[in-house]
Protein backbone atom coordinates (compact mmCIF):
# COMPACT_ATOMS: atom_id res chain seq x y z
CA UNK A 1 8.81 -6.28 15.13
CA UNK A 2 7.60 -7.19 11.72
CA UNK A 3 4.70 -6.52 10.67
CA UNK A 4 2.31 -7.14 7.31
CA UNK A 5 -0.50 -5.08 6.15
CA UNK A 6 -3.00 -6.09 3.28
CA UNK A 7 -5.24 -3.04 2.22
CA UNK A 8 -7.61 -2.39 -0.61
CA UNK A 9 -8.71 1.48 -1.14
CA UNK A 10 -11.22 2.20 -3.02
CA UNK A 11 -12.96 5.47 -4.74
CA UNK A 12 -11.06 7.14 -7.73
CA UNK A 13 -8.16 5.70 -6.93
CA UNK A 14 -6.71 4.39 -10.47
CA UNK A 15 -5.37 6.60 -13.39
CA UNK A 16 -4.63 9.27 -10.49
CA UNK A 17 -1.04 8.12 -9.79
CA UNK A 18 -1.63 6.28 -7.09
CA UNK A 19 0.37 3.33 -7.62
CA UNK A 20 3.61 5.39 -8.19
CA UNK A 21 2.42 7.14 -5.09
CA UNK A 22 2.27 4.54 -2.85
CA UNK A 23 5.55 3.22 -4.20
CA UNK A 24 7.59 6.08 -3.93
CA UNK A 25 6.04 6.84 -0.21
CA UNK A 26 7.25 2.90 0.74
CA UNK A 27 10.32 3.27 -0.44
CA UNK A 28 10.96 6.07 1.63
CA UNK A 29 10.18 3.89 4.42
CA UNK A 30 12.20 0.84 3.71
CA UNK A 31 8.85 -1.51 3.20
CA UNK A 32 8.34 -3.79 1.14
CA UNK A 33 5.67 -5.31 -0.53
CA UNK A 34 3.29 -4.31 -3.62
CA UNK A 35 0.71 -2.32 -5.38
CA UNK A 36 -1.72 -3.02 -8.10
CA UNK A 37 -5.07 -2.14 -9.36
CA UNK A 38 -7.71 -4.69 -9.59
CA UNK A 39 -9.48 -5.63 -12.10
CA UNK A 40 -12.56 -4.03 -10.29
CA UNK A 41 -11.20 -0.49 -10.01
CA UNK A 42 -10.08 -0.86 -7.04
CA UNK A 43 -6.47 -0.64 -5.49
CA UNK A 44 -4.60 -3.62 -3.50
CA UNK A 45 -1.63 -3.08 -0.99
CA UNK A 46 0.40 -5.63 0.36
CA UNK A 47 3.58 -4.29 2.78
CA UNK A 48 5.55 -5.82 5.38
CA UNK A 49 8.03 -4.04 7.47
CA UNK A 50 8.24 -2.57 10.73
CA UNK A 51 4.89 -1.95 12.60
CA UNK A 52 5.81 1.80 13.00
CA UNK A 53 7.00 2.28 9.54
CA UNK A 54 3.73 0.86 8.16
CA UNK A 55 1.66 2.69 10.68
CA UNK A 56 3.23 5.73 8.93
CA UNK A 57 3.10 4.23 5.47
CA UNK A 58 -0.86 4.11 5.64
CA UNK A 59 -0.69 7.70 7.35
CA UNK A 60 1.17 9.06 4.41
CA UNK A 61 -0.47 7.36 1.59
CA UNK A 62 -3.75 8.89 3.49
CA UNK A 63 -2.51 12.58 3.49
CA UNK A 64 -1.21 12.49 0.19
CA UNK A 65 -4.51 10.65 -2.09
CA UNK A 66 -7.07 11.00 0.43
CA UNK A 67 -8.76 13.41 -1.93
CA UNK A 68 -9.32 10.23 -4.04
CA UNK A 69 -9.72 7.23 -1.24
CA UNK A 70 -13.64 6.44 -0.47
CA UNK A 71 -12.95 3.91 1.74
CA UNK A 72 -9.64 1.37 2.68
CA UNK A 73 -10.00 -2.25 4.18
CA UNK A 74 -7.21 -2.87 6.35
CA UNK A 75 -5.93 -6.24 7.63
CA UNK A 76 -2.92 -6.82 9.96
CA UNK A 77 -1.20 -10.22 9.08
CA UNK A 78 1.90 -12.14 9.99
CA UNK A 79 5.36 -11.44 8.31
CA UNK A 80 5.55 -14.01 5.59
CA UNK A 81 8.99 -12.38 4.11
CA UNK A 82 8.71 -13.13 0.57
CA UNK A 83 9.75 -9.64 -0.26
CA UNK A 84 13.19 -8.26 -0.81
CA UNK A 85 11.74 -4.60 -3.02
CA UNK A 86 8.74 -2.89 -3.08
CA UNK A 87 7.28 -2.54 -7.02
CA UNK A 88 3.97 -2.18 -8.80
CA UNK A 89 2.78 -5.30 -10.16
CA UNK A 90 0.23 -5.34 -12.85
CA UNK A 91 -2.87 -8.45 -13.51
């Protein structure tokens, strides 16, 4: 079943590659979506795919920059499937 997820992480979590990260680590998965840093240093996540695949999308974005997340926000949303890639977007 479809699934969306809308996260924001914060801590030192731009101009540590954690855009191209997150990308690369989605892709994997076959989820799609986007990532971009806010304007208030902050990072913003939104994926949809399957509920398992973003499950483990959050897991591995965890294991591989938790060194650099303080906190994340996470909200579980419906599918709106506006998405066809997953790609960094930019304010």
């Amino acid at each position: 079943m479809k699934k969306r997820v809308h996260i924001i992480y914060s801590g030192m979590v731009q101009g540590v590659g954690f855009r191209y990260s997150v990308e690369r680590i989605a892709n994997s998965l076959d989820i799609y979506g986007w990532v971009r840093n806010a304007p208030d240093g902050m990072v913003e996540l939104i994926a949809e795919g399957d509920e398992e695949g973003l499950v483990e999308l959050i897991d591995k974005v965890k294991k591989a920059m938790g060194a650099y997340i303080r906190s994340s926000k996470v909200e579980w949303e419906k599918p709106q499937n506006e998405f066809d890639s997953f790609q960094i977007r930019h304010f």
